[in-house]
N, C-alpha and C. Protein backbone atom coordinates (compact mmCIF):
# COMPACT_ATOMS: atom_id res chain seq x y z
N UNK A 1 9.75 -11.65 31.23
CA UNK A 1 8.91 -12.76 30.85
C UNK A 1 7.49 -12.28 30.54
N UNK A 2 7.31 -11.50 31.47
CA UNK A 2 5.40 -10.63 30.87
C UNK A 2 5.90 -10.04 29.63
N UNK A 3 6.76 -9.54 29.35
CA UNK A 3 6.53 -8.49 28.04
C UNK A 3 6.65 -9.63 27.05
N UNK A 4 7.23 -10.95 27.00
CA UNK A 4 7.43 -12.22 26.39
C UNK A 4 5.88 -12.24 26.04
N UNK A 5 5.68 -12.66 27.23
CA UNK A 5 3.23 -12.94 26.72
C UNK A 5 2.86 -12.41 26.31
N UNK A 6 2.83 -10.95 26.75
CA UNK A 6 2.03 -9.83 26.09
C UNK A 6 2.37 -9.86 24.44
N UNK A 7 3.90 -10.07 24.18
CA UNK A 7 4.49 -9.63 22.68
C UNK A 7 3.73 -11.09 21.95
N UNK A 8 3.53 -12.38 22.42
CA UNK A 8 3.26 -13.26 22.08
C UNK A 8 1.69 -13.63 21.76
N UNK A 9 0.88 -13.16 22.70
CA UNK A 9 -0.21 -12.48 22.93
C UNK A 9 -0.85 -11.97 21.79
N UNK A 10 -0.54 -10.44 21.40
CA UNK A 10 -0.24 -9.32 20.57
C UNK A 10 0.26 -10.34 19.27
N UNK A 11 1.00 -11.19 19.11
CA UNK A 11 1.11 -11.75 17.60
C UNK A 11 0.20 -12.44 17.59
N UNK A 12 -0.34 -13.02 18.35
CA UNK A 12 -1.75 -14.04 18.34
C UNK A 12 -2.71 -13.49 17.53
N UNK A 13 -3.10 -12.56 18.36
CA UNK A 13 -4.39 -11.53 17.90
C UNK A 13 -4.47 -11.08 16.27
N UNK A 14 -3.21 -10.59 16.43
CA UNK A 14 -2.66 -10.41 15.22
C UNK A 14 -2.98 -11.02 13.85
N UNK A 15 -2.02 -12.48 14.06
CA UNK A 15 -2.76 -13.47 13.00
C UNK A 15 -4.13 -13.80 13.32
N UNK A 16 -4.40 -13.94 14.15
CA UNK A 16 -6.10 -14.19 14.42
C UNK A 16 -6.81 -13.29 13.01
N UNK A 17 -6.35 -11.88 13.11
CA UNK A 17 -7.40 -10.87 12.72
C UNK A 17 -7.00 -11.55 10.98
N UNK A 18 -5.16 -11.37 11.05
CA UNK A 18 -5.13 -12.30 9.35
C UNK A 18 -5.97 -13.06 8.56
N UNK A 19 -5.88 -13.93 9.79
CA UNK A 19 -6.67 -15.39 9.32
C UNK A 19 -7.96 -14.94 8.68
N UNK A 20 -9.05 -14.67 10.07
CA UNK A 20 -10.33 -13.46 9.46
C UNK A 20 -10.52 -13.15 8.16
N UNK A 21 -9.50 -12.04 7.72
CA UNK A 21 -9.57 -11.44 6.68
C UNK A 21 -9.47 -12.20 5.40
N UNK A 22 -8.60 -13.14 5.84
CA UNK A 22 -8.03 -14.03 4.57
C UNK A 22 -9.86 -15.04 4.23
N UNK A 23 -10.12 -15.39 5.07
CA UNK A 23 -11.38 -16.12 4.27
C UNK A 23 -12.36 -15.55 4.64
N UNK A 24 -12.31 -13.94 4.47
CA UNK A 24 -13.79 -13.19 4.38
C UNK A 24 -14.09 -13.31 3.00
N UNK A 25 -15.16 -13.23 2.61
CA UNK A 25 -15.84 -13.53 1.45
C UNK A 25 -15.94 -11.77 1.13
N UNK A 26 -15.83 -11.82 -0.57
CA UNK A 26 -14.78 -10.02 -1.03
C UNK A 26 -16.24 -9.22 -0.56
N UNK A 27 -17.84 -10.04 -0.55
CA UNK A 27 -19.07 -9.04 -0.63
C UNK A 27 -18.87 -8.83 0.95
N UNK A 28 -18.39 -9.79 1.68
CA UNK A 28 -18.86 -9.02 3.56
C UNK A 28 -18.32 -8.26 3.96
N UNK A 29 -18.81 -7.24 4.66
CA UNK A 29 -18.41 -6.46 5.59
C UNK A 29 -18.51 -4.76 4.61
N UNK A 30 -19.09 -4.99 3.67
CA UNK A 30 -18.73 -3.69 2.61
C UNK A 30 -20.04 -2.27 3.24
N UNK A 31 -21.11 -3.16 3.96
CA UNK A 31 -22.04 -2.74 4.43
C UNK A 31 -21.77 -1.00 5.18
N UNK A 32 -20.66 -1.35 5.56
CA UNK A 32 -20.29 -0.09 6.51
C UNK A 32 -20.77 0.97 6.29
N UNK A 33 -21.29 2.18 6.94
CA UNK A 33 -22.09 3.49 7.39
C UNK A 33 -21.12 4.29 6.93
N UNK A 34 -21.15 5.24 5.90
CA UNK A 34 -19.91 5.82 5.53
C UNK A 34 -20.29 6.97 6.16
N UNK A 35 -21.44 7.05 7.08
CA UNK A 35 -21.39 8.08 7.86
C UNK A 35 -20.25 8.35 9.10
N UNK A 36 -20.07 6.93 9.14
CA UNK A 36 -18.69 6.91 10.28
C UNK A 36 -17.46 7.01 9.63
N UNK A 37 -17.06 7.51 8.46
CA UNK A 37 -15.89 8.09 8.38
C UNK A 37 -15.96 9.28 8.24
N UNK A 38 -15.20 10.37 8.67
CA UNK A 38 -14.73 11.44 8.29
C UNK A 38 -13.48 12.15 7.09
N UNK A 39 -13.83 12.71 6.36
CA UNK A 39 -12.94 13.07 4.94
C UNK A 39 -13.29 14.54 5.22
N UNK A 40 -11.73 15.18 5.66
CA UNK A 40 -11.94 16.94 5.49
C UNK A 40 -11.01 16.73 4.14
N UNK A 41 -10.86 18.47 3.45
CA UNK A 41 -9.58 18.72 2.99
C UNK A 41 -8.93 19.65 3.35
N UNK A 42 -7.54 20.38 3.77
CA UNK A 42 -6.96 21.61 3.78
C UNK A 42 -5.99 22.12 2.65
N UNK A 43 -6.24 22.79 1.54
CA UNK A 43 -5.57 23.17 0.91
C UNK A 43 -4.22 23.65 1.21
N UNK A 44 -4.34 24.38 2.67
CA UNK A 44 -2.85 24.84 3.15
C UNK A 44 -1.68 23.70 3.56
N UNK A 45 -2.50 22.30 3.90
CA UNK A 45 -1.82 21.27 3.94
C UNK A 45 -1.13 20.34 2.95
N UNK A 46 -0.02 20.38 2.52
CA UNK A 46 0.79 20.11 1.25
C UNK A 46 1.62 18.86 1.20
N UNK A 47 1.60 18.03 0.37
CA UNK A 47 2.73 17.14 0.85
C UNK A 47 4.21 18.07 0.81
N UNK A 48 4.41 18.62 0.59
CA UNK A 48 5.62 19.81 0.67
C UNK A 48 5.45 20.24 2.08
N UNK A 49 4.67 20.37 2.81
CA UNK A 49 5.06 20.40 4.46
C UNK A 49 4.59 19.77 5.12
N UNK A 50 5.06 18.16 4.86
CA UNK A 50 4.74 16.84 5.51
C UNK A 50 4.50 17.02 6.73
N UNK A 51 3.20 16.12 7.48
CA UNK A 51 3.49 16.60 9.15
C UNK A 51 4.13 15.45 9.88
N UNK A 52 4.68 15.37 11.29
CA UNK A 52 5.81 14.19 11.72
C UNK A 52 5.21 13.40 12.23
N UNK A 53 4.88 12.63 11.62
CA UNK A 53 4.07 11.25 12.07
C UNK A 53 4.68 11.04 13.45
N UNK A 54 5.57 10.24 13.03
CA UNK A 54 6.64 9.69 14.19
C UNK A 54 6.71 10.77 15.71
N UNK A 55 6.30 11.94 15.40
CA UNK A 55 6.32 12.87 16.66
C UNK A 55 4.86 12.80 17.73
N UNK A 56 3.80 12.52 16.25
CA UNK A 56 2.67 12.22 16.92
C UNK A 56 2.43 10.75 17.92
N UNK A 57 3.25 9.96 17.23
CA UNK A 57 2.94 8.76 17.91
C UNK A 57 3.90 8.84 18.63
N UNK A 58 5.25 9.38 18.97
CA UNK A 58 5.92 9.51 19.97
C UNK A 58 5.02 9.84 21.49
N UNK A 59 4.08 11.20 21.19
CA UNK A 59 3.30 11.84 22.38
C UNK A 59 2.51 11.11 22.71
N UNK A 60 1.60 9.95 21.73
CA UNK A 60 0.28 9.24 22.09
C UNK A 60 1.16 8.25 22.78
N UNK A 61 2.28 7.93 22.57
CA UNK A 61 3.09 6.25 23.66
C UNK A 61 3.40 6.99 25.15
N UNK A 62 3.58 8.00 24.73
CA UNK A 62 4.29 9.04 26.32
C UNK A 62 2.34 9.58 26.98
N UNK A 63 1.69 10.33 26.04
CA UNK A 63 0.37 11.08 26.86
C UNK A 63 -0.74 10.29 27.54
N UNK A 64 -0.21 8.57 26.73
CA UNK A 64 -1.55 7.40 26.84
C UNK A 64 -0.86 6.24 27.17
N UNK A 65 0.63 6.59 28.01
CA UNK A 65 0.90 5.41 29.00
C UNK A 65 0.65 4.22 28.17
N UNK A 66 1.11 4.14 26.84
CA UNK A 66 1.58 2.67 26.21
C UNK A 66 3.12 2.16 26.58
N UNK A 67 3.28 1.16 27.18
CA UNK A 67 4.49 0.75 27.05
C UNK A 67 4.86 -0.38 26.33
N UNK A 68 3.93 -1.24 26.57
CA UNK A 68 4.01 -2.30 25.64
C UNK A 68 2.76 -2.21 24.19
N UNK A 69 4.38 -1.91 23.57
CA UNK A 69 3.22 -2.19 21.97
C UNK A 69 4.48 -2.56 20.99
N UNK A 70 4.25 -2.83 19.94
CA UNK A 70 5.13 -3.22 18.72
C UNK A 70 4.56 -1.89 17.64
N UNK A 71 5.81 -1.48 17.36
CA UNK A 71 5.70 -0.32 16.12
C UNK A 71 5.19 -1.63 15.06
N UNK A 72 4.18 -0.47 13.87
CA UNK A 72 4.07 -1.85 12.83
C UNK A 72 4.72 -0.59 11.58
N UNK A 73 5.38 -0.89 10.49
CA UNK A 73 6.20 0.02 9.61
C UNK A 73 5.34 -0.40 8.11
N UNK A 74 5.96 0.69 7.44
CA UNK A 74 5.46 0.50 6.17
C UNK A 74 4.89 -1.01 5.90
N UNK A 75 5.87 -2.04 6.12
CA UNK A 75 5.77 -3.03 5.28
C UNK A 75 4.34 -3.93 5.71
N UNK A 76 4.42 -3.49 7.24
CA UNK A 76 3.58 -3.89 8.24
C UNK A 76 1.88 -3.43 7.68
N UNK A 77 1.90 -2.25 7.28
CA UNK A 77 0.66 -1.98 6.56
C UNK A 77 0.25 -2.70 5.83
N UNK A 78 0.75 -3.61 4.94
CA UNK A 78 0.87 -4.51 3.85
C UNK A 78 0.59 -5.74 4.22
N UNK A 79 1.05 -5.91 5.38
CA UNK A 79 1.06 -7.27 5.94
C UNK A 79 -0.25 -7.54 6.98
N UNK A 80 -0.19 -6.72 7.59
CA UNK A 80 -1.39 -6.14 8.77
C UNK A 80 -2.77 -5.51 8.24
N UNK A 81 -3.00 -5.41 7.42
CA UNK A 81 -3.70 -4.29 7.09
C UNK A 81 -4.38 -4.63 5.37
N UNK A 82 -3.34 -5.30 4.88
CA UNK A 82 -3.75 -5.52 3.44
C UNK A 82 -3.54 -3.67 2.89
N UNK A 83 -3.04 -2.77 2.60
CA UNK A 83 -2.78 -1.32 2.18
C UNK A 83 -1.75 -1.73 1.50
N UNK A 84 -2.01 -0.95 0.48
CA UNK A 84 -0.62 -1.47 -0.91
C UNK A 84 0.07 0.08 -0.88
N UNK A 85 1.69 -0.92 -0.09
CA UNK A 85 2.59 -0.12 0.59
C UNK A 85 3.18 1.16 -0.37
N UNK A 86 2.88 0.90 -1.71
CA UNK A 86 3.53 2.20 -2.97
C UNK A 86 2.68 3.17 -2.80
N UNK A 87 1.45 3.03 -2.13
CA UNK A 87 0.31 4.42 -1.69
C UNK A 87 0.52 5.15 -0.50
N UNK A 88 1.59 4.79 0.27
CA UNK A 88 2.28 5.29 1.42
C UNK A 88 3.45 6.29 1.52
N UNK A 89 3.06 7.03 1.76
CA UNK A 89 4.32 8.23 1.55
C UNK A 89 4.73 8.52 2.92
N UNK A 90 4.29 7.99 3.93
CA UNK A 90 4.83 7.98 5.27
C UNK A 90 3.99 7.55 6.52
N UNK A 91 4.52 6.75 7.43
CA UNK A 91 3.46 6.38 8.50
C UNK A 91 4.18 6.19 9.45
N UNK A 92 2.69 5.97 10.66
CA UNK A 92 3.53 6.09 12.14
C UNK A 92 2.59 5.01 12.89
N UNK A 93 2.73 3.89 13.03
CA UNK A 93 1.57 3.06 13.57
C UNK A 93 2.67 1.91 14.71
N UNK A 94 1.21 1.79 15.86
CA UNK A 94 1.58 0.45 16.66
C UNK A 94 0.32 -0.57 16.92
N UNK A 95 1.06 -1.02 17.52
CA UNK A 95 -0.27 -2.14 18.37
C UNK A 95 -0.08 -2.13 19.68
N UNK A 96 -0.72 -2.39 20.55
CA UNK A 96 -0.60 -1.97 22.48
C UNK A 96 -1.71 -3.43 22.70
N UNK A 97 -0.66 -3.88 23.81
CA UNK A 97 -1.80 -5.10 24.92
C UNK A 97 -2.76 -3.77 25.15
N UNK A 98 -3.77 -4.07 26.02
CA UNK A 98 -4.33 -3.75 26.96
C UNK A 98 -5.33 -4.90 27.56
N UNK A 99 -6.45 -4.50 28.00
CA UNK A 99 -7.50 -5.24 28.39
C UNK A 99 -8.14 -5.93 27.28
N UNK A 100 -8.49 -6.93 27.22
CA UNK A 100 -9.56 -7.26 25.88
C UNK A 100 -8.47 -8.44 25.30
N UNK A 101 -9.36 -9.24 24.30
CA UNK A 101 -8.92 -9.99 23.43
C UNK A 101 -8.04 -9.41 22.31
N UNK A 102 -8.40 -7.77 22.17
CA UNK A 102 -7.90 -7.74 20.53
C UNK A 102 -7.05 -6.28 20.90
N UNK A 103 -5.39 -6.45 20.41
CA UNK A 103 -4.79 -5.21 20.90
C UNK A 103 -5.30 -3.91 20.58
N UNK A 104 -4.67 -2.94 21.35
CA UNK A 104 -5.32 -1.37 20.46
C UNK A 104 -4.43 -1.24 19.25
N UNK A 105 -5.03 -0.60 18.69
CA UNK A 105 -4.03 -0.15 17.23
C UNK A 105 -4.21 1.55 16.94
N UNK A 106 -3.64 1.93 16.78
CA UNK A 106 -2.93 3.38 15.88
C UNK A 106 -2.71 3.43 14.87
N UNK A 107 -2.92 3.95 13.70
CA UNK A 107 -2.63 3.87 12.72
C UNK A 107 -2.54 5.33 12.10
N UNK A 108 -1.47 6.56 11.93
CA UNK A 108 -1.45 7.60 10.96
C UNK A 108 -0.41 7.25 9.40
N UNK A 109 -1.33 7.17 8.46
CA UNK A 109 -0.94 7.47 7.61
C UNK A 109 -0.87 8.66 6.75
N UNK A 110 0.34 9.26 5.79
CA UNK A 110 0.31 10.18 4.64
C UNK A 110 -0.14 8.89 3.65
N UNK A 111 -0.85 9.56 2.79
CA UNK A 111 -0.94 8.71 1.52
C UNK A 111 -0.72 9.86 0.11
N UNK A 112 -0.03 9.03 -0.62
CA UNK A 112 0.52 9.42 -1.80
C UNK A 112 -0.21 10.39 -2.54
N UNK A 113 -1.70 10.23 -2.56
CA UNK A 113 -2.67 11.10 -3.17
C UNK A 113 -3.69 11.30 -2.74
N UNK A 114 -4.75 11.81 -2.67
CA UNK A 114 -6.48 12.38 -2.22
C UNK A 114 -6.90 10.05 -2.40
N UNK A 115 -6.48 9.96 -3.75
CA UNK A 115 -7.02 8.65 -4.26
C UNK A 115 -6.69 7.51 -3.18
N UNK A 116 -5.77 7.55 -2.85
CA UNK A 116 -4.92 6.58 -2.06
C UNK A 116 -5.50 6.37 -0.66
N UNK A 117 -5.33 7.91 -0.36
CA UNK A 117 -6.44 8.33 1.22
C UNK A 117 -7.42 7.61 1.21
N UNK A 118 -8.27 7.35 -0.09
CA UNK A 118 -9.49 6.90 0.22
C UNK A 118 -9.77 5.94 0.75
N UNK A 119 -8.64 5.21 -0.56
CA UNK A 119 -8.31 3.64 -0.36
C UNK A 119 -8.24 2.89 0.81
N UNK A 120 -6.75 3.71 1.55
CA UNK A 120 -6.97 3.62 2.81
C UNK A 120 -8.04 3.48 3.57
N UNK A 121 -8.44 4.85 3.94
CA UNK A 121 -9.33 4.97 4.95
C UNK A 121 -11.13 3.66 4.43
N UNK A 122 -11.00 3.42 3.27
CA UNK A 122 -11.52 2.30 2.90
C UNK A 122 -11.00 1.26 3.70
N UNK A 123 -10.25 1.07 3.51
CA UNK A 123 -9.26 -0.48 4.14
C UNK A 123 -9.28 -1.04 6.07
N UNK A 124 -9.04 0.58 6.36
CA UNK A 124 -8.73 0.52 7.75
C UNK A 124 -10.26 0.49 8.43
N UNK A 125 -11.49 1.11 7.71
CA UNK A 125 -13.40 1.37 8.28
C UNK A 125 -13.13 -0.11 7.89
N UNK A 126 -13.25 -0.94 6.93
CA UNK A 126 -13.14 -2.12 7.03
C UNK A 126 -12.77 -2.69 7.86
N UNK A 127 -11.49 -2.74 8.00
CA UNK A 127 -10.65 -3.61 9.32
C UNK A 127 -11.74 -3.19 10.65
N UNK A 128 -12.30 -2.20 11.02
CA UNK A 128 -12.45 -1.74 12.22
C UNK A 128 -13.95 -2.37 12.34
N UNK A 129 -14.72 -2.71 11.14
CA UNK A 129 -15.72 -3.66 11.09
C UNK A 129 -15.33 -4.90 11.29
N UNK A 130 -14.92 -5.41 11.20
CA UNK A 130 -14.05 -6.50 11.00
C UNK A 130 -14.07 -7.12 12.74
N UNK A 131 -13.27 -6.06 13.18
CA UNK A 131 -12.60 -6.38 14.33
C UNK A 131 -14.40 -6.49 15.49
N UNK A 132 -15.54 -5.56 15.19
CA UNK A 132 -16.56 -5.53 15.76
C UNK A 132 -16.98 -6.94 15.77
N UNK A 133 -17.42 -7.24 14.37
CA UNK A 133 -17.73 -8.42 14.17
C UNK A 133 -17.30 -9.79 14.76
N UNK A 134 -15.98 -9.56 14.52
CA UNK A 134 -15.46 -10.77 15.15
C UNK A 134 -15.30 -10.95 16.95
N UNK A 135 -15.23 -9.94 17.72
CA UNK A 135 -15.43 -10.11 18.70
C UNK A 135 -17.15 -9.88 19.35
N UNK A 136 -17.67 -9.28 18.77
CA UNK A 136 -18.80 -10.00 18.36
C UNK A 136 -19.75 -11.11 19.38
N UNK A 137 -18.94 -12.04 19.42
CA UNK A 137 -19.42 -13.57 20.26
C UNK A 137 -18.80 -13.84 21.54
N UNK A 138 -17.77 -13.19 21.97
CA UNK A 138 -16.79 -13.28 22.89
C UNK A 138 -15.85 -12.09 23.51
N UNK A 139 -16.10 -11.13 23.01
CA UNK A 139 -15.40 -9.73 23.67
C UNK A 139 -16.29 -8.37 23.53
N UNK A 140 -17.11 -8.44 24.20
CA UNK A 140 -18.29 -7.11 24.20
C UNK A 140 -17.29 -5.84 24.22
N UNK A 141 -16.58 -6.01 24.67
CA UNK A 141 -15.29 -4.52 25.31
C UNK A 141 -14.81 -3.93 23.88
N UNK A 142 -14.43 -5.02 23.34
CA UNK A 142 -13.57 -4.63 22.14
C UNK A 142 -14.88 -4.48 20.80
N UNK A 143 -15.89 -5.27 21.18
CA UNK A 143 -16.77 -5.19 20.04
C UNK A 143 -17.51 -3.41 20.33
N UNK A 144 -17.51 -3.03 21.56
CA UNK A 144 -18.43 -1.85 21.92
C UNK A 144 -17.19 -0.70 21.32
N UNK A 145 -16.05 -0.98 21.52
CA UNK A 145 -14.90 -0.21 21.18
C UNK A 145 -14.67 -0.08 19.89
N UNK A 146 -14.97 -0.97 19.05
CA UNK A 146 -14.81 -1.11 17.77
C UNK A 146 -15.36 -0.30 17.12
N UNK A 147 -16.24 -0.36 17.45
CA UNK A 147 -17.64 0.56 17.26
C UNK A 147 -18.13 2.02 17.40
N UNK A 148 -17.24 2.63 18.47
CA UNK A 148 -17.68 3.42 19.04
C UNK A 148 -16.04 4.22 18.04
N UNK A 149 -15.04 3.93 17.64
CA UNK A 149 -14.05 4.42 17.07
C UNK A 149 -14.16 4.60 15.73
N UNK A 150 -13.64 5.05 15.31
CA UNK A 150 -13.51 5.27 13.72
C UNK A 150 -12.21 5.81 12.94
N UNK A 151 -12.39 5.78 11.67
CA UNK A 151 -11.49 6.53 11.11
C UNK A 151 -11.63 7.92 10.11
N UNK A 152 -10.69 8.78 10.27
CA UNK A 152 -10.76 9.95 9.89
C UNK A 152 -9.88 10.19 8.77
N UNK A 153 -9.81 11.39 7.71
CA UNK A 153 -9.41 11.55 6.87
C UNK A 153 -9.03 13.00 6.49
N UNK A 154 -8.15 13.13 6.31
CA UNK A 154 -7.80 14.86 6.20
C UNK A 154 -6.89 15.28 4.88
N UNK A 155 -7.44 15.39 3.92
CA UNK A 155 -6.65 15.52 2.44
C UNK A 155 -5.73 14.03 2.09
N UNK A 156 -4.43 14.01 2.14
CA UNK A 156 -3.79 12.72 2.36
C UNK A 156 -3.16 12.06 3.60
N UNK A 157 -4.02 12.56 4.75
CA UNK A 157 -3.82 11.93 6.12
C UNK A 157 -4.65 11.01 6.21
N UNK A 158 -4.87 9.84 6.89
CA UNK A 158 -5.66 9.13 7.23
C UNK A 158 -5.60 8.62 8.91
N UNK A 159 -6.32 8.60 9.38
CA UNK A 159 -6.06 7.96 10.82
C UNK A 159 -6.87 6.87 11.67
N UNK A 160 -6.62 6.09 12.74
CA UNK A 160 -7.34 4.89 12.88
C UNK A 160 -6.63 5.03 14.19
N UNK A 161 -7.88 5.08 14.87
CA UNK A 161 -7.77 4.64 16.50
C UNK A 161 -8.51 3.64 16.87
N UNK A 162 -7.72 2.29 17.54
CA UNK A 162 -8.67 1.57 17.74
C UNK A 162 -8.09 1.73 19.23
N UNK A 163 -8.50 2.35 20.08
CA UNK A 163 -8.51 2.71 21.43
C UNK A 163 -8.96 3.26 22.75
N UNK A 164 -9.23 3.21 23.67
CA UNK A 164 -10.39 3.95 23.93
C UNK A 164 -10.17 5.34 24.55
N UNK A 165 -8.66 5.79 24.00
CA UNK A 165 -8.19 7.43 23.70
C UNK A 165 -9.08 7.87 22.36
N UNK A 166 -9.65 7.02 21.77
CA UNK A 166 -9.55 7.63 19.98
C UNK A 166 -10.19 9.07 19.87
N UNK A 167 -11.18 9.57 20.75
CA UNK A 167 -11.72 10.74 20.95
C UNK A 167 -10.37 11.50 20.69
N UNK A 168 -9.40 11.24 21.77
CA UNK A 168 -8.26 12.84 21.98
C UNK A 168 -7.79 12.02 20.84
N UNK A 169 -7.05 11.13 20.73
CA UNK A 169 -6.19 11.10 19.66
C UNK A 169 -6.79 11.39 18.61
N UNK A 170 -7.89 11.17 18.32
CA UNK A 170 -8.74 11.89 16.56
C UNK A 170 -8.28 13.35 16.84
N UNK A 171 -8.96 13.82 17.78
CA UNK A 171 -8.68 15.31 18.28
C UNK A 171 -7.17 16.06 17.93
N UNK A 172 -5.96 15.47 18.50
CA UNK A 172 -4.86 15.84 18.23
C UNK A 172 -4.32 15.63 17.00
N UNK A 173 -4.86 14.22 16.10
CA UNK A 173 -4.64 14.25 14.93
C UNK A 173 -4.51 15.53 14.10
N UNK A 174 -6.24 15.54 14.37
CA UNK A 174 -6.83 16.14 13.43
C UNK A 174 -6.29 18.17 13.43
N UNK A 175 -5.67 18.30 14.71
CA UNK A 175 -5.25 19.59 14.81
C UNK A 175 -3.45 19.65 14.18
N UNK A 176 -3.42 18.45 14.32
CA UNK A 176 -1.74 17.95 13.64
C UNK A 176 -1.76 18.66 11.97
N UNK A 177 -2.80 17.76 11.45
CA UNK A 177 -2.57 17.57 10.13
C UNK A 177 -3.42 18.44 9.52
N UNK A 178 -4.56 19.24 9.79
CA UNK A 178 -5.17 19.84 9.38
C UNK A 178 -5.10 21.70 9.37
């Protein structure tokens, strides 16, 4: 019956953040510090030796004691996220209760090209403004968290921790894919 709330919970938030997005006006939130993203490249990194998403987020559910979360899948990017799913060449993402109004999220994506990456990692510094803002008036935890996380970029990797692992998990990402 708890994992019932929590999962129920977790869709709340969810559409909550939908809703948000759906009647943000296209000029807000564009403001963002593009000092808070990170964009490396590695030439030795190829889409010809894809790295295993699914292995990474296997270790972050096992190293960071998530048990309750919902995988979100390709389509879920699309739906969750607004990311136009044909720029996706592979992903590994969830959502986790924890403390706070607004779940944690994970997000590794491959993207199709350098172009796509951008897009992304455009989409998701957005969302992660987004999520500041709106808690904002009512969740200091998640607004200080919001904030304090970011997203990173590594040729056609992209990544998004909204958690308050995101330090190691950027960290392990970034030694994953780079």
């Amino acid at each position: 019956m708890k994992r019932l709330i929590s999962l129920a919970a977790l869709l709340l938030a969810l559409s909550l953040v939908l809703c948000a997005c759906g009647d943000k006006d296209p000029e807000e939130g564009q403001g963002t510090d593009p000092s808070d993203q990170t964009t490396q490249t590695d030439p030795a990194q190829s889409a010809d030796d894809p790295v295993d998403l699914e292995a990474i987020k296997s270790q972050f559910l096992s190293d960071f004691d998530y048990t309750d979360y919902v995988d979100v899948d390709t389509a879920g990017l699309g739906t969750v996220y607004g990311i136009d799913t044909a720029t996706v060449a592979a992903c590994a993402a969830f959502n986790a209760t924890k403390d706070g109004a607004f779940p944690h999220e994970v997000v590794m994506i491959q993207a199709t090209d350098a172009a796509a990456a951008q897009e992304i990692q455009s989409i998701l510094t957005n969302h992660l403004a987004d999520i500041a803002q709106q808690a904002a008036s009512y969740d200091p935890a998640s607004e200080a968290l919001a904030k304090s996380c970011g997203v990173v970029a590594y040729d056609t990797y992209v990544g998004m921790f909204f958690t308050e692992n995101c330090k190691d998990m950027t960290e392990d990402f970034a030694a994953a894919v780079s």
